[in-house]
C-alpha atoms as a PDB file:
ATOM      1  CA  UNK A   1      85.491   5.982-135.834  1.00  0.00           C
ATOM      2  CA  UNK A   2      87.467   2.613-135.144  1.00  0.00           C
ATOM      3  CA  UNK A   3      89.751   4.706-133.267  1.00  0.00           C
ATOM      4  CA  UNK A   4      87.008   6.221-131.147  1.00  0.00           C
ATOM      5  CA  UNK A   5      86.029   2.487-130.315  1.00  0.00           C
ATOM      6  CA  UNK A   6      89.191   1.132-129.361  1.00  0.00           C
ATOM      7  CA  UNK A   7      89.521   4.469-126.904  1.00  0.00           C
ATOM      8  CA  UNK A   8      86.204   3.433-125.362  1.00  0.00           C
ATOM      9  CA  UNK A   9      86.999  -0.260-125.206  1.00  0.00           C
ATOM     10  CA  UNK A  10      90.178   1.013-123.185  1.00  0.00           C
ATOM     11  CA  UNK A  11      88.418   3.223-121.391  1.00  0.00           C
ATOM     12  CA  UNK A  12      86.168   0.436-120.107  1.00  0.00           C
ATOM     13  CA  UNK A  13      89.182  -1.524-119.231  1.00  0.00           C
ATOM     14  CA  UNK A  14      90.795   0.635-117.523  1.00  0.00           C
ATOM     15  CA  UNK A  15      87.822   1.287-114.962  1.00  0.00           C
ATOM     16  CA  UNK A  16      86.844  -2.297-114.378  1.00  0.00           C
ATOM     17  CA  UNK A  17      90.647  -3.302-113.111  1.00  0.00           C
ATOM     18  CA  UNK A  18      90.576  -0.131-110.963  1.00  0.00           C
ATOM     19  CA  UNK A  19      87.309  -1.145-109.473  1.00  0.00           C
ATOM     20  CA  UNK A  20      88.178  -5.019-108.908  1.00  0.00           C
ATOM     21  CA  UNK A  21      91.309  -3.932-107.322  1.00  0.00           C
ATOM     22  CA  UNK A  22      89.337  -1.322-105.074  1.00  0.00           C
ATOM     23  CA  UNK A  23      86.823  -4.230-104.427  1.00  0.00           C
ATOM     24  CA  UNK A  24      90.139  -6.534-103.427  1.00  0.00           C
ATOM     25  CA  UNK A  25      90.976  -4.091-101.218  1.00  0.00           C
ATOM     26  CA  UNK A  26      87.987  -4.224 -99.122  1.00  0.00           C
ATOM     27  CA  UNK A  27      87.810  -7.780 -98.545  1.00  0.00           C
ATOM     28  CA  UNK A  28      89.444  -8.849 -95.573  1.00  0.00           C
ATOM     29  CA  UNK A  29      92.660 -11.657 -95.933  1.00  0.00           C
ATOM     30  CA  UNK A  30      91.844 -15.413 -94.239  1.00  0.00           C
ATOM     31  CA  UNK A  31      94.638 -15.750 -91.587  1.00  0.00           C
ATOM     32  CA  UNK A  32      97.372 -18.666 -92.617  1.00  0.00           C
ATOM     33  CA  UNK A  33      96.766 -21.914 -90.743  1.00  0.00           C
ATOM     34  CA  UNK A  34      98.844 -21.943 -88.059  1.00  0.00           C
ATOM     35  CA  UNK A  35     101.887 -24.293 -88.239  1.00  0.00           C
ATOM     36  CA  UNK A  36     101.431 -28.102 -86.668  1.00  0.00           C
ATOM     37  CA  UNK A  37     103.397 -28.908 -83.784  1.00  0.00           C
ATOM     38  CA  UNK A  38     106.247 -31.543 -84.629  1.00  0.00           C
ATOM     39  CA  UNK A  39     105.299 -34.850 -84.082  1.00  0.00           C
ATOM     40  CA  UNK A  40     106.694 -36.961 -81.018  1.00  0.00           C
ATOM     41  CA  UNK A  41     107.088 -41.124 -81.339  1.00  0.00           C
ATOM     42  CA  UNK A  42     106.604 -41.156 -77.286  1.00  0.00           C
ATOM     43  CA  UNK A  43     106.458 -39.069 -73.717  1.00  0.00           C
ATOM     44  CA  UNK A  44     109.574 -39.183 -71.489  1.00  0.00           C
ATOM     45  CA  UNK A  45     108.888 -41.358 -68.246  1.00  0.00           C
ATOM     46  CA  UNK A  46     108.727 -39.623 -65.112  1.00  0.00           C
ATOM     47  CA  UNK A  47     112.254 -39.080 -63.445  1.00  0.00           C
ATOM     48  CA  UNK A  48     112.091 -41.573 -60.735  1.00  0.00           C
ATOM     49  CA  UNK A  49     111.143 -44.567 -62.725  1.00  0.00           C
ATOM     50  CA  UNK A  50     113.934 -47.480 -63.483  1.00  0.00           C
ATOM     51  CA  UNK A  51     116.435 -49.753 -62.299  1.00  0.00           C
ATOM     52  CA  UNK A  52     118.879 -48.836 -59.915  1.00  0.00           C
ATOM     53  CA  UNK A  53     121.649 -50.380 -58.283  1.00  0.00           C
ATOM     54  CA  UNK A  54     124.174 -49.001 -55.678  1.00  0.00           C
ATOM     55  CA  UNK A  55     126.144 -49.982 -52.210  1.00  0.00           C
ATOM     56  CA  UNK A  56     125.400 -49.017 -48.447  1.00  0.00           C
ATOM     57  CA  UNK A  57     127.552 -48.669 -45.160  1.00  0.00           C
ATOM     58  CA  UNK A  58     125.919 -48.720 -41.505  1.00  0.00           C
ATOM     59  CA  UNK A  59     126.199 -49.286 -38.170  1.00  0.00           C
ATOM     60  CA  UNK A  60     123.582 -52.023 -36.094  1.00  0.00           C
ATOM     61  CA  UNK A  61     122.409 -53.248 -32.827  1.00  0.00           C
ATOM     62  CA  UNK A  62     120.844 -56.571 -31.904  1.00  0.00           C
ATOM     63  CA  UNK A  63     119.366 -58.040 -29.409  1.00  0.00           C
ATOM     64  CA  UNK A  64     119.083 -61.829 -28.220  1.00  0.00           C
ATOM     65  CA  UNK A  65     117.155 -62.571 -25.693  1.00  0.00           C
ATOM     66  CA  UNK A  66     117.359 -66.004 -24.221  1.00  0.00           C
ATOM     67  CA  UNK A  67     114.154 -67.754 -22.836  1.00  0.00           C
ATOM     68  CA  UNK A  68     114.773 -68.470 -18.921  1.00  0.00           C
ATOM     69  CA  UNK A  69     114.823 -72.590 -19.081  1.00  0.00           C
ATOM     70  CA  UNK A  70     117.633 -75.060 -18.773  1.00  0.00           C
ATOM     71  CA  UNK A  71     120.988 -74.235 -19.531  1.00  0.00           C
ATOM     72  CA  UNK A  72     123.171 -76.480 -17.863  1.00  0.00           C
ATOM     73  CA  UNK A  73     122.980 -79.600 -15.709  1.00  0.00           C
ATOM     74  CA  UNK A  74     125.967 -80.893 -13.754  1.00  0.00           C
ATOM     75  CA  UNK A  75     125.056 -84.141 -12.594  1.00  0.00           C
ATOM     76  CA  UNK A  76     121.324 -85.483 -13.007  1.00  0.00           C
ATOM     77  CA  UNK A  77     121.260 -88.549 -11.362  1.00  0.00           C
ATOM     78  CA  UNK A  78     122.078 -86.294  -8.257  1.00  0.00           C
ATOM     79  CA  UNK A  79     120.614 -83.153  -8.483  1.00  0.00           C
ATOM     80  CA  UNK A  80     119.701 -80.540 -11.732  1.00  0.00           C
ATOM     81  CA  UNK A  81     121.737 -77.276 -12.253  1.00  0.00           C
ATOM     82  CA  UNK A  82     119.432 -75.307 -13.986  1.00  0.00           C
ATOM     83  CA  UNK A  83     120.468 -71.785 -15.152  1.00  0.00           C
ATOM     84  CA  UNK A  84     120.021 -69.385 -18.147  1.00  0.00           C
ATOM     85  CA  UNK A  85     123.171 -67.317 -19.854  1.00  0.00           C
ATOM     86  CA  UNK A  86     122.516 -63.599 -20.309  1.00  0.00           C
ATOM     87  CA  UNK A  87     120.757 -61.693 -22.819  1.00  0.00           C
ATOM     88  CA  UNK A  88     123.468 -60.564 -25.409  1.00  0.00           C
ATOM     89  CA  UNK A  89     122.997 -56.756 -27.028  1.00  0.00           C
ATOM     90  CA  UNK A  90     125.595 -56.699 -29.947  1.00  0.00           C
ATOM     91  CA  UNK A  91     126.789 -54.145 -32.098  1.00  0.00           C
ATOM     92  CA  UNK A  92     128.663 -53.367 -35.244  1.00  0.00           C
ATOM     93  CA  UNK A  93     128.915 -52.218 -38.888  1.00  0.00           C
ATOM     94  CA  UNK A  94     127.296 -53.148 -42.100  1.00  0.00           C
ATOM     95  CA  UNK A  95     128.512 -53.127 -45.514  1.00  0.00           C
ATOM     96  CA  UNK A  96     126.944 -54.390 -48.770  1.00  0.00           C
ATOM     97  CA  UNK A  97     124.802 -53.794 -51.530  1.00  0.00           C
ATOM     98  CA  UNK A  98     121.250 -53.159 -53.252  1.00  0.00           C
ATOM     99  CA  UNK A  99     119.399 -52.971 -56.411  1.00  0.00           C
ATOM    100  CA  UNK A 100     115.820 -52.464 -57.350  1.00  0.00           C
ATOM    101  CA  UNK A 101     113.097 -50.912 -59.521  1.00  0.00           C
ATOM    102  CA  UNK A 102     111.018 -47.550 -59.044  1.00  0.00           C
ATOM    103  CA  UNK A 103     107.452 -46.765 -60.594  1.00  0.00           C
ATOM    104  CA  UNK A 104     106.135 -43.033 -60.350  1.00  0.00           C
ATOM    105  CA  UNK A 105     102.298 -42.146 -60.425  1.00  0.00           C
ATOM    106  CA  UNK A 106     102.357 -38.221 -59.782  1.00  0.00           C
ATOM    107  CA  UNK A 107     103.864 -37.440 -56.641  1.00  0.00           C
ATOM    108  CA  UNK A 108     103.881 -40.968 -55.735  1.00  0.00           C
ATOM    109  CA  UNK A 109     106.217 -43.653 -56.353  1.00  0.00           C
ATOM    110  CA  UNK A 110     106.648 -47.633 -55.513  1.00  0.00           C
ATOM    111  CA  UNK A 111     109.038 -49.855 -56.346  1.00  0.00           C
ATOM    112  CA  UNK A 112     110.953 -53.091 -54.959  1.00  0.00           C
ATOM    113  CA  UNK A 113     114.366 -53.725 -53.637  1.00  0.00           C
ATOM    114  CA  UNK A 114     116.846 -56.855 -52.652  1.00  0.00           C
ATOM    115  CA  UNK A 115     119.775 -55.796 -50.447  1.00  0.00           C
ATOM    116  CA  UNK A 116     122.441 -58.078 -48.613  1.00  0.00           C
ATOM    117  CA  UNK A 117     124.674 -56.942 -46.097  1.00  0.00           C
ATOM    118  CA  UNK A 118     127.788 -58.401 -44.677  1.00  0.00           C
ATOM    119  CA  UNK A 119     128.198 -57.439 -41.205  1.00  0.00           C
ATOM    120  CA  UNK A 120     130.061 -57.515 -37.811  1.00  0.00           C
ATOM    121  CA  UNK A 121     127.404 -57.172 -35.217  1.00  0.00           C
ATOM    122  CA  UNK A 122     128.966 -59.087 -31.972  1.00  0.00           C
ATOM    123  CA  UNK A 123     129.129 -58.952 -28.442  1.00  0.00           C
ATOM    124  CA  UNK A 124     130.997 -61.148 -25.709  1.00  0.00           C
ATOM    125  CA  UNK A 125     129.544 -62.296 -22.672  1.00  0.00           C
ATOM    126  CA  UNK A 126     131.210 -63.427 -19.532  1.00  0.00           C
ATOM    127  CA  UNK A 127     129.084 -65.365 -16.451  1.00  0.00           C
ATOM    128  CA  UNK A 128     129.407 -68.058 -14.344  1.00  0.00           C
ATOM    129  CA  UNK A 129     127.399 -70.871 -12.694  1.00  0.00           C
ATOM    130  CA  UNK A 130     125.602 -69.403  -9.768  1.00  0.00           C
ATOM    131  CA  UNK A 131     125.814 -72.800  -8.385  1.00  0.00           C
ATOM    132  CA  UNK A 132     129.437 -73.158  -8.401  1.00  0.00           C
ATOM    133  CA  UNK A 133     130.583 -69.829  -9.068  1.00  0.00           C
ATOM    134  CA  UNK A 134     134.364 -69.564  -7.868  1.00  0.00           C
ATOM    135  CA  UNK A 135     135.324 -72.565 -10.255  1.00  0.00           C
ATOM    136  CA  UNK A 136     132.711 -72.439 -13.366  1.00  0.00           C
ATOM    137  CA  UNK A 137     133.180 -69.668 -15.799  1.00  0.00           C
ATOM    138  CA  UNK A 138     131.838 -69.282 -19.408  1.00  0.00           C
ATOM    139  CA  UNK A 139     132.043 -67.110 -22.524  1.00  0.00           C
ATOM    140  CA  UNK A 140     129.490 -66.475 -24.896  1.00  0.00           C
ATOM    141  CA  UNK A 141     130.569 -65.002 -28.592  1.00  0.00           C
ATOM    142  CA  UNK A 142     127.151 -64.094 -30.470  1.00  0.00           C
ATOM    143  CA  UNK A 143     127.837 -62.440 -33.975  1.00  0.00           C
ATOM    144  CA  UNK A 144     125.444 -61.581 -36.978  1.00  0.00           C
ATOM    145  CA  UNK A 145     127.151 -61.856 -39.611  1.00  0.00           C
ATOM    146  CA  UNK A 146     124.978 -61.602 -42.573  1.00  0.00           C
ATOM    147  CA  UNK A 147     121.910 -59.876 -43.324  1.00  0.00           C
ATOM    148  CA  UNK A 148     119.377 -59.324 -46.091  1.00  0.00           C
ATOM    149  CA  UNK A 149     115.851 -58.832 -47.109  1.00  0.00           C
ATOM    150  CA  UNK A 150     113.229 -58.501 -50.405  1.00  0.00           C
ATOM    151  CA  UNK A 151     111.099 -55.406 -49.602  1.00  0.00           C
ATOM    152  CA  UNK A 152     108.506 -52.973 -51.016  1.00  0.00           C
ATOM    153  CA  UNK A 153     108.949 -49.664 -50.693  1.00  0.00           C
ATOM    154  CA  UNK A 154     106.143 -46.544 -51.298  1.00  0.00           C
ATOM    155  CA  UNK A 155     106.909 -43.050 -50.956  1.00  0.00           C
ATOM    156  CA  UNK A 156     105.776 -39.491 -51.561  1.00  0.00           C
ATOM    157  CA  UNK A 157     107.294 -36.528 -53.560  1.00  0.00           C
ATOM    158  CA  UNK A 158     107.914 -34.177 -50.636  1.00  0.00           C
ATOM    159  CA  UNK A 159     109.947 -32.175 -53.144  1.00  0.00           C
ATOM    160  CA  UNK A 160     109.929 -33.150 -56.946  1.00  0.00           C
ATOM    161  CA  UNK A 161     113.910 -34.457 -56.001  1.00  0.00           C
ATOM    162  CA  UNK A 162     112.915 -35.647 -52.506  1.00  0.00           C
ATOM    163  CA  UNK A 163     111.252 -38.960 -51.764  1.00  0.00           C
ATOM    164  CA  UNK A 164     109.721 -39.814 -47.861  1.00  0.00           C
ATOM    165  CA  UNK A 165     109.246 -43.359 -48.165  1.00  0.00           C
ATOM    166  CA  UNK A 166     108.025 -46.480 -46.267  1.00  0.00           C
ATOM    167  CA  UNK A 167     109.464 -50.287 -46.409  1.00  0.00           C
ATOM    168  CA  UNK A 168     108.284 -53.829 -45.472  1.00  0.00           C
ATOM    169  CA  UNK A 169     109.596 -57.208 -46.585  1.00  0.00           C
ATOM    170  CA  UNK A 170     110.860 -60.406 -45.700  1.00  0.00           C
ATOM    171  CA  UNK A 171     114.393 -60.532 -43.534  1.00  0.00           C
ATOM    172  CA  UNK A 172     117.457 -62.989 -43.439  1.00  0.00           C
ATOM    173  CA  UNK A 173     119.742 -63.408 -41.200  1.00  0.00           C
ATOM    174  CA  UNK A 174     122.779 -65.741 -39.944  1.00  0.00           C
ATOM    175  CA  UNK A 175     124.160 -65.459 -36.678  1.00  0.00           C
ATOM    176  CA  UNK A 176     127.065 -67.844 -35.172  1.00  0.00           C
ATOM    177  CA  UNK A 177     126.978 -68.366 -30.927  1.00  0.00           C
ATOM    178  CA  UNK A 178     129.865 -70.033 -29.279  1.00  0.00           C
ATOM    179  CA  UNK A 179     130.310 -70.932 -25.946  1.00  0.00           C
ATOM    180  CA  UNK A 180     133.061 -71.884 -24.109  1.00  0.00           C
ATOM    181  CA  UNK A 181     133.269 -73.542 -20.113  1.00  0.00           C
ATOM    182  CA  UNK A 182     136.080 -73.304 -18.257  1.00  0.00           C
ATOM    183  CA  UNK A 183     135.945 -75.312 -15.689  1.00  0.00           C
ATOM    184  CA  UNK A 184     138.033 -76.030 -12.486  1.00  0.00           C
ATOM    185  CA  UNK A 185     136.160 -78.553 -10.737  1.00  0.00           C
ATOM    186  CA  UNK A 186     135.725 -81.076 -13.608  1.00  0.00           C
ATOM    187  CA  UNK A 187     132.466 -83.370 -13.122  1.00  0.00           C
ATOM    188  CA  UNK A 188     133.076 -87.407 -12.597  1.00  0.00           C
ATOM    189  CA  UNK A 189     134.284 -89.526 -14.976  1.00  0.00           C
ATOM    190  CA  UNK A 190     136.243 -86.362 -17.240  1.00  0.00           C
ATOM    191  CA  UNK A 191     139.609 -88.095 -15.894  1.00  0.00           C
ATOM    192  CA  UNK A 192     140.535 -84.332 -14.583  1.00  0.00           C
ATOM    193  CA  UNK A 193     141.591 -83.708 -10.679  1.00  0.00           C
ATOM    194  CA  UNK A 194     139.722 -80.597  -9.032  1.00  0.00           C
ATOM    195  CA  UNK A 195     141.991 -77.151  -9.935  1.00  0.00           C
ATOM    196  CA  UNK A 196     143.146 -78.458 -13.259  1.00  0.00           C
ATOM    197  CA  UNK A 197     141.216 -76.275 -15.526  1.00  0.00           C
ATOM    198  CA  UNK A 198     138.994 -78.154 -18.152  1.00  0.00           C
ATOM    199  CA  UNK A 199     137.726 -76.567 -21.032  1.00  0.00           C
ATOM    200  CA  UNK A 200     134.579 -77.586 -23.475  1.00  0.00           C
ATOM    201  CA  UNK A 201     132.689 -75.268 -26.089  1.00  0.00           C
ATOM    202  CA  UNK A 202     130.145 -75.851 -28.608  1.00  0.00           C
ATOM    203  CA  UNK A 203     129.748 -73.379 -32.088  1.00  0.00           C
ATOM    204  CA  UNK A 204     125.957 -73.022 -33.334  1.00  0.00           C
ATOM    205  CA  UNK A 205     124.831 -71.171 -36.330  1.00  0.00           C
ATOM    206  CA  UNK A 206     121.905 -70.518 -37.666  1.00  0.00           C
ATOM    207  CA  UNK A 207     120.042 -69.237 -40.437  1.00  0.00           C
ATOM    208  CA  UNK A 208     117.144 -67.344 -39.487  1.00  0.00           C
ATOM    209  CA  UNK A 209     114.085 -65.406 -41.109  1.00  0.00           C
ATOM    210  CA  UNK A 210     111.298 -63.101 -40.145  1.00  0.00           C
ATOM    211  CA  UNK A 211     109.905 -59.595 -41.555  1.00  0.00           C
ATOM    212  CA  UNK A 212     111.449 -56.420 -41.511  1.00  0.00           C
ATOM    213  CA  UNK A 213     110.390 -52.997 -41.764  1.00  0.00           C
ATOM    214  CA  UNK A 214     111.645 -49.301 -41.821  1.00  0.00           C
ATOM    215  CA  UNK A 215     111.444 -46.127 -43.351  1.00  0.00           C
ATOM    216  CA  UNK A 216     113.804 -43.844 -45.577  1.00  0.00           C
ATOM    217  CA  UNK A 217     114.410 -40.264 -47.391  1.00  0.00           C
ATOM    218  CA  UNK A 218     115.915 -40.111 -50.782  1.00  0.00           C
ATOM    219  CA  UNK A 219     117.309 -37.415 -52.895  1.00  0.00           C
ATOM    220  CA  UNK A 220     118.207 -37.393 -56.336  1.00  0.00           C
ATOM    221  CA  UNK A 221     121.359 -35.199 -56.172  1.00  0.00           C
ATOM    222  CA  UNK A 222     122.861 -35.173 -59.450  1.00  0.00           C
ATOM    223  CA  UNK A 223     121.679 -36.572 -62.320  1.00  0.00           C
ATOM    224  CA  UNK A 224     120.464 -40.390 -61.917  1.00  0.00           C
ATOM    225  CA  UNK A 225     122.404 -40.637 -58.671  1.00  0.00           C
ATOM    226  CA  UNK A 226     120.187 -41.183 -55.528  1.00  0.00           C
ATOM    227  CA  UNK A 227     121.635 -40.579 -51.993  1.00  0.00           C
ATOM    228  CA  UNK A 228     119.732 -42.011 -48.961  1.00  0.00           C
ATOM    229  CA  UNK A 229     119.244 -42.364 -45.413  1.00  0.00           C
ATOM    230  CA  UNK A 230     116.904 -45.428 -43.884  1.00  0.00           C
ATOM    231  CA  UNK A 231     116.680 -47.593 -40.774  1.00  0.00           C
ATOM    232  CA  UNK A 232     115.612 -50.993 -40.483  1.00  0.00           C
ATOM    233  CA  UNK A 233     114.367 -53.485 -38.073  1.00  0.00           C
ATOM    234  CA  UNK A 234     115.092 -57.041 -38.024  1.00  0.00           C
ATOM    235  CA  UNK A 235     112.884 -59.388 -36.243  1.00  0.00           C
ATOM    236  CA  UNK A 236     113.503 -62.882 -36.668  1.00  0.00           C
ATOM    237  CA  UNK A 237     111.070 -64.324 -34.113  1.00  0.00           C
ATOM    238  CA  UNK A 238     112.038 -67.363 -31.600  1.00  0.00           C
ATOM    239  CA  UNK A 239     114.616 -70.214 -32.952  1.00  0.00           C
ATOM    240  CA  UNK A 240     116.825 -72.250 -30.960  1.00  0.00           C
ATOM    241  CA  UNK A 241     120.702 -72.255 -30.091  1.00  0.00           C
ATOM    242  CA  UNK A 242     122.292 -75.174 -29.196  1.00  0.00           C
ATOM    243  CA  UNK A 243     123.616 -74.349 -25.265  1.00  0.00           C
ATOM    244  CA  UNK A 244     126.740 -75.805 -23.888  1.00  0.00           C
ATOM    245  CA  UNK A 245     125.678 -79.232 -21.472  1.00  0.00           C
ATOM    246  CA  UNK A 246     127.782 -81.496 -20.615  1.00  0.00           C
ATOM    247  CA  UNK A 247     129.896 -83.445 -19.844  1.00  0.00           C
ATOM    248  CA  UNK A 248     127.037 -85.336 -17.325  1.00  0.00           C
ATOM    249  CA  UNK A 249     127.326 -87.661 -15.199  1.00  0.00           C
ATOM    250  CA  UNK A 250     124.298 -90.161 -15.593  1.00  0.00           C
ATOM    251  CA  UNK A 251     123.873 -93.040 -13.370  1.00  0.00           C
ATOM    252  CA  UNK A 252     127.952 -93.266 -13.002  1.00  0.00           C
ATOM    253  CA  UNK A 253     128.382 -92.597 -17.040  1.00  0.00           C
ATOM    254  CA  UNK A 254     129.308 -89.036 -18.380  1.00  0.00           C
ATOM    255  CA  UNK A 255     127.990 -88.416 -21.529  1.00  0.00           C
ATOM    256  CA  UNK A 256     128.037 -85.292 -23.731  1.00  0.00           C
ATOM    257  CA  UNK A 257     124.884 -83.818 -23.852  1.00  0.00           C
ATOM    258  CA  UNK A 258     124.034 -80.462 -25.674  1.00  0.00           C
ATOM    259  CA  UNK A 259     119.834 -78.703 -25.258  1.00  0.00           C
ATOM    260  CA  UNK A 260     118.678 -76.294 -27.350  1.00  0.00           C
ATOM    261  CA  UNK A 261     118.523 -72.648 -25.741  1.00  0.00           C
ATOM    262  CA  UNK A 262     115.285 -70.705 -27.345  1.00  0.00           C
ATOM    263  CA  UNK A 263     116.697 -67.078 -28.348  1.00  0.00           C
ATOM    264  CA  UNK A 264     114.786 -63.958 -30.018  1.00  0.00           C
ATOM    265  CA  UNK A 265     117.001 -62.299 -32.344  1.00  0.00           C
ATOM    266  CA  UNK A 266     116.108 -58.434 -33.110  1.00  0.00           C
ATOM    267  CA  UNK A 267     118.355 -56.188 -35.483  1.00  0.00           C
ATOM    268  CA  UNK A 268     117.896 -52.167 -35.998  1.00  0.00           C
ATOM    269  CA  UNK A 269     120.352 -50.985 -38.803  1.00  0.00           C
ATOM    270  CA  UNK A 270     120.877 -47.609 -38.903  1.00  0.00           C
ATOM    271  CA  UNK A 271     122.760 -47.192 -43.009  1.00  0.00           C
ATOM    272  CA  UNK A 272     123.489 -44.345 -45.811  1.00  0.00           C
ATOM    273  CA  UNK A 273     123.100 -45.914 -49.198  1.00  0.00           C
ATOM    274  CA  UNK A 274     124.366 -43.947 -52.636  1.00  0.00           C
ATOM    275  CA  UNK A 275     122.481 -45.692 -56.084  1.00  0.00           C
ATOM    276  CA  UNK A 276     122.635 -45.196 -59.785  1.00  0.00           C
ATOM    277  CA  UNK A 277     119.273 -45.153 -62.056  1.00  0.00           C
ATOM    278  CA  UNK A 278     119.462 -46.431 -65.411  1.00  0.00           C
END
């Protein structure tokens, strides 16, 4: 009889493991959690923002134009010789340098830029007094020598490695003018006979500032290297030269006298520029 129970106690067993396993069966398995993402200390910044630095090469073209006013005056106790020198349109090349720092919002990005430029934008002049104009004869030697500016620039993402861009700043410049008379019939008192040649010249420079503006396309080629195109226009308003009077001959006493010519000094720069961002 105890075996007959342990068979039935077996029996029992045996039926309850095959049901909880059928009953396993038919409930349905909870999907794993799915695996977290790894965890990042920070986003990378967009690809235009930083400091950059690089060089530029160019060519320019100025303009000085000279107030009509006085010029020159021969005697004037006697009589006034007034007459203006020629405008002056110089050209050249440019050569320097430029850093600066780029912010991106989306498509758009800002930044600000210093460049300085040496340069060798000049142009000689040759005229004479219309008032004696077989025996006075001068030239004129304008040059720009320098330039530079501190601008803002904003652009637009035309392509996500092509940047249309706008500029506006402040401008520097210094120019150098000298003029030289030649001058075969000397005034009074100069101690020089009539066909003797007599020479006199006076050197100005200046340092002059005004706004400049322009507009550029840059394209990040390679990398963090930037390769760009951009013109610029000077415009350093009115300032004064120092024009070549003198000797006169005042009230039988020749002094050297020297009046200040008013001049408007424009430069376009036409320049390629390569940069590196950090």
């Amino acid at each position: 009889m105890r075996r007959d129970f342990v068979y039935g106690i077996g029996f029992l067993a045996s039926v309850a493991a095959g049901a909880g396993s059928a009953l396993a069966a038919d409930i349905p398995l909870r999907p794993a959690p799915p695996a977290a993402a790894p965890a990042t200390c920070c986003a990378a910044p967009p690809p235009w923002v930083g400091f950059y630095v690089g060089i530029h090469g160019g060519g320019g073209w100025g303009r000085e134009s000279i107030n009509p006013g006085f010029f020159d005056s021969r005697d004037v106790s006697a009589f006034s010789d007034f007459f203006s020198s020629p405008n002056s349109s110089p050209k050249g090349g440019v050569f320097g340098f430029q850093f600066g720092h780029n912010w991106q919002w989306g498509p758009a990005v800002g930044g600000l830029e210093i460049d300085f430029s040496g340069a060798d934008i000049k142009e000689t002049t040759t005229f004479f007094d219309p008032f004696f104009p077989t025996s006075r004869f001068f030239n004129r030697d304008f040059k720009i020598n320098e330039l530079a500016s501190a601008r803002g620039r904003l652009g637009y993402l035309i392509f996500p490695n092509w940047l249309l861009y706008g500029t506006a700043g402040i401008g520097w410049g210094h120019s150098r003018e000298t003029t030289t008379e030649t001058d075969t019939f000397p005034a009074p008192g100069t101690g020089k006979s009539p066909g003797v040649p007599f020479f006199r010249s006076q050197t100005s420079e200046l340092n002059e500032f005004g706004w400049v503006a322009g507009v550029g396309l840059e394209w990040m080629f390679w990398n963090n290297w930037l390769l760009r195109g951009e013109w610029l226009h000077y415009d350093f308003g009115r300032t004064n030269h120092l024009g070549l009077v003198g000797p006169a001959f005042v009230s039988g006493v020749t002094t050297n006298a020297f009046f200040p010519e008013t001049v408007r000094t424009t430069v376009d720069v036409a320049r390629a520029a390569v940069s590196y961002k950090f």
